[in-house]
Protein backbone atom coordinates (compact mmCIF):
# COMPACT_ATOMS: atom_id res chain seq x y z
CA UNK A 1 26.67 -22.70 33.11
CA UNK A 2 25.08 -19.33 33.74
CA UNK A 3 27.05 -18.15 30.89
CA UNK A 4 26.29 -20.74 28.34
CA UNK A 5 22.53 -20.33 29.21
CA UNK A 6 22.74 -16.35 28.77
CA UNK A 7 24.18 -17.11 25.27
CA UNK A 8 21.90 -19.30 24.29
CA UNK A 9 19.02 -16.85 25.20
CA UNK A 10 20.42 -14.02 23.57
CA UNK A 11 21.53 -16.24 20.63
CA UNK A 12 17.68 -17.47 20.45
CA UNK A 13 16.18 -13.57 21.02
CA UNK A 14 18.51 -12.24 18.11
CA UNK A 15 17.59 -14.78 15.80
CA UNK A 16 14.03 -14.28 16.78
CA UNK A 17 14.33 -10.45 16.18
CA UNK A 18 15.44 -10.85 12.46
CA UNK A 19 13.09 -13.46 11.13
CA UNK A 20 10.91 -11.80 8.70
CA UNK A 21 7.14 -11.50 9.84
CA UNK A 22 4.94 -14.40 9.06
CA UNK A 23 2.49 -14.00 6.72
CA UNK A 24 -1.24 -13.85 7.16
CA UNK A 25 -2.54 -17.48 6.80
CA UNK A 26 -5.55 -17.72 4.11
CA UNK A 27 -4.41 -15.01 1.90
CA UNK A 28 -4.97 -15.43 -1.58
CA UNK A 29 -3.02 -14.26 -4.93
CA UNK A 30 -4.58 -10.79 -6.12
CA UNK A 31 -3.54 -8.33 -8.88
CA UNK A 32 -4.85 -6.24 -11.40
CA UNK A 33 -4.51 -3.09 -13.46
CA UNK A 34 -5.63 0.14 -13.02
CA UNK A 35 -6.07 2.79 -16.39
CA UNK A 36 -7.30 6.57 -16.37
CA UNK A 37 -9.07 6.74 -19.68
CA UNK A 38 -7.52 4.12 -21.39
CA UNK A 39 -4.23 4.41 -20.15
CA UNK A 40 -2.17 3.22 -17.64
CA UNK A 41 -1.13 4.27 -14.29
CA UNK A 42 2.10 4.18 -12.96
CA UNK A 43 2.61 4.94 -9.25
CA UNK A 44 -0.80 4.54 -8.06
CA UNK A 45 -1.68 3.30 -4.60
CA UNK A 46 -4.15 0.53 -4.82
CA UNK A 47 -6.41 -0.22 -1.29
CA UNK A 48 -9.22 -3.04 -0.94
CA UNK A 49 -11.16 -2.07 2.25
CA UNK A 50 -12.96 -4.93 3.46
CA UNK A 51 -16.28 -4.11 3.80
CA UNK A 52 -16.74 -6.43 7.26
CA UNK A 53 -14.11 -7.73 9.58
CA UNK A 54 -10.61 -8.12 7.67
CA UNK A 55 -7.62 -6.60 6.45
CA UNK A 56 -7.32 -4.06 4.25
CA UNK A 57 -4.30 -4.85 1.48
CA UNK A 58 -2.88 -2.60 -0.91
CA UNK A 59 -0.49 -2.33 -4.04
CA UNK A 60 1.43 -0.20 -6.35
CA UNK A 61 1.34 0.29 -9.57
CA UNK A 62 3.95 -0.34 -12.22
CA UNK A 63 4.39 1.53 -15.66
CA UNK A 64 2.25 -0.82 -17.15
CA UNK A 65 -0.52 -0.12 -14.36
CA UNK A 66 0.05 -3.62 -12.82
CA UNK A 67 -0.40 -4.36 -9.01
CA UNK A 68 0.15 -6.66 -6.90
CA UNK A 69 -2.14 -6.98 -3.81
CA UNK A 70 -0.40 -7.29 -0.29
CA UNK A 71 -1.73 -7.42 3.12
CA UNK A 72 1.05 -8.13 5.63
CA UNK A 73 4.30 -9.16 3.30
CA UNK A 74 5.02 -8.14 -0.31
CA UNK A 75 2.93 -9.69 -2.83
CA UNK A 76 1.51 -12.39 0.38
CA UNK A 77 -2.15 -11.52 -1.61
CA UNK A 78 -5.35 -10.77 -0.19
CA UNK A 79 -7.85 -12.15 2.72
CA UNK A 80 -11.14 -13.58 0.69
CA UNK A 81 -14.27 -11.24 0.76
CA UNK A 82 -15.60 -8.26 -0.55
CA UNK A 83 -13.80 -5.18 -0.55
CA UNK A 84 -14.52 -1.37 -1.29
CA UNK A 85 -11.44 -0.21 -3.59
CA UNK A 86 -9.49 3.46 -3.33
CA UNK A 87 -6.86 4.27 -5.86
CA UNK A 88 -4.76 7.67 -5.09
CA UNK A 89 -1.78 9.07 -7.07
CA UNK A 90 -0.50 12.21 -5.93
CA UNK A 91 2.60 14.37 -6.64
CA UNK A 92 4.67 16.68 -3.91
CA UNK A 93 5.49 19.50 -4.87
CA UNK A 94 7.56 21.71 -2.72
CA UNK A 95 9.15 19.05 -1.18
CA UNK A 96 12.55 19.16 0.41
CA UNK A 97 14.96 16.87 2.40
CA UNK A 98 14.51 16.68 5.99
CA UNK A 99 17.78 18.67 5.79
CA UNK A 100 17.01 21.17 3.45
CA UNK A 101 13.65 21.98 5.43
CA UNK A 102 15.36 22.57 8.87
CA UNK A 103 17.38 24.73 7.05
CA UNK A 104 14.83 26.63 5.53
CA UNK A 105 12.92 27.48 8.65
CA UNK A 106 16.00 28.24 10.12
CA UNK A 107 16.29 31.13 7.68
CA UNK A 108 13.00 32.34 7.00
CA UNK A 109 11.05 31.43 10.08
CA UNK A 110 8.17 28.88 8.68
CA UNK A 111 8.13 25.83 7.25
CA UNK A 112 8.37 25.45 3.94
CA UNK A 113 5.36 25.21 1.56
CA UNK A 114 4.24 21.89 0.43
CA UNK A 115 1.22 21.32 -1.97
CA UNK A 116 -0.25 17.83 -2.67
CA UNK A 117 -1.60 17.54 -5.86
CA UNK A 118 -4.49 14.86 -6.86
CA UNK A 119 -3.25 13.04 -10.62
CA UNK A 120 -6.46 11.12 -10.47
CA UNK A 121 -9.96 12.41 -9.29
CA UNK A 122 -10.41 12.87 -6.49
CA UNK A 123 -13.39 10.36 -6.27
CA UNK A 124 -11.05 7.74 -6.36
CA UNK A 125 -9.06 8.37 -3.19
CA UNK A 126 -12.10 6.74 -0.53
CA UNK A 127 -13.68 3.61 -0.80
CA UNK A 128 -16.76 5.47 0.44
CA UNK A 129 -16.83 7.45 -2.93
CA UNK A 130 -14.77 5.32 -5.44
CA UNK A 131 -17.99 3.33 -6.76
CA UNK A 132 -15.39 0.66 -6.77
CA UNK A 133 -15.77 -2.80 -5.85
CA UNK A 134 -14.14 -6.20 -5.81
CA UNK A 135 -14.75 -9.47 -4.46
CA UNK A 136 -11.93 -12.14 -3.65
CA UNK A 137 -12.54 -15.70 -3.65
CA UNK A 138 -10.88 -18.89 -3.11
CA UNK A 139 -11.88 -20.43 -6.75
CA UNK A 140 -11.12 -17.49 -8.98
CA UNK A 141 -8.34 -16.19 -10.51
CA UNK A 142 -8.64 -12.93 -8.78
CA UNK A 143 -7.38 -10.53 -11.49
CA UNK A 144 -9.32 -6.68 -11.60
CA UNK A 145 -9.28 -4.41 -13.99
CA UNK A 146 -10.15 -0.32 -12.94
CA UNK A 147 -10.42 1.76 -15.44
CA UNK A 148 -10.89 5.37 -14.08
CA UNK A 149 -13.34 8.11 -15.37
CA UNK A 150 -13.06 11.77 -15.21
């Protein structure tokens, strides 16, 4: 009986482990599209900050400069309120393998060098300095458009 009962448990704990998380009850759908001059951006990182109590959610851009806002599970949307908004894309170079950098220090001493370069301004990486803004509400359609400045 012991037996049967340990099974059970561990039968209930495993399936417990692999369920995916829940998602955040009251999010709402949220995308958008995000342009530098015109254009769009692929591979940008997409934050709403809320600007009281919340959760921040985030997305990534396609090659069409599409997002799709998450908070807790892909594409589970966005918490309603207002938001301060950071976009960042930036490009490693220098970059190696975990691999290839142990092996590099191992023959020259130091760490490789690694330089992270900004392919939007810079302005654009804080919600303190963005200027940008959104608000997400229960009745709208919740679709933003950024179009970035230089």
């Amino acid at each position: 009986m012991r037996y049967l009962m340990f099974l059970l448990l561990l039968a209930g704990s495993l399936a417990w482990m692999g369920c995916a998380p829940a998602g955040l009850e009251g999010t709402i759908a949220a995308s958008g599209t995000v342009t530098h001059n015109g254009q769009p951006v692929e591979g940008a990182t997409v934050v709403f900050s809320p600007e009281g109590e919340g959760r921040a959610a985030s997305g990534l851009t396609d090659a069409s400069g599409r997002f799709q806002l998450q908070t807790l599970n892909p594409d589970d949307g966005v918490l309603p309120g207002k938001y301060q908004v950071a976009i960042s894309k930036t490009q490693v170079e220098g970059g190696m393998s975990e691999e290839e950098s142990q092996a590099y220090t191992a023959e020259h001493g130091k760490s490789p060098e690694v330089t992270v370069k900004d392919l939007l301004p810079e302005k654009y990486k804080s919600p303190a300095t963005s200027g940008l803004a959104a608000e997400v509400t229960a009745s709208d359609k919740n679709e933003f458009t950024f179009d970035l400045k230089d």
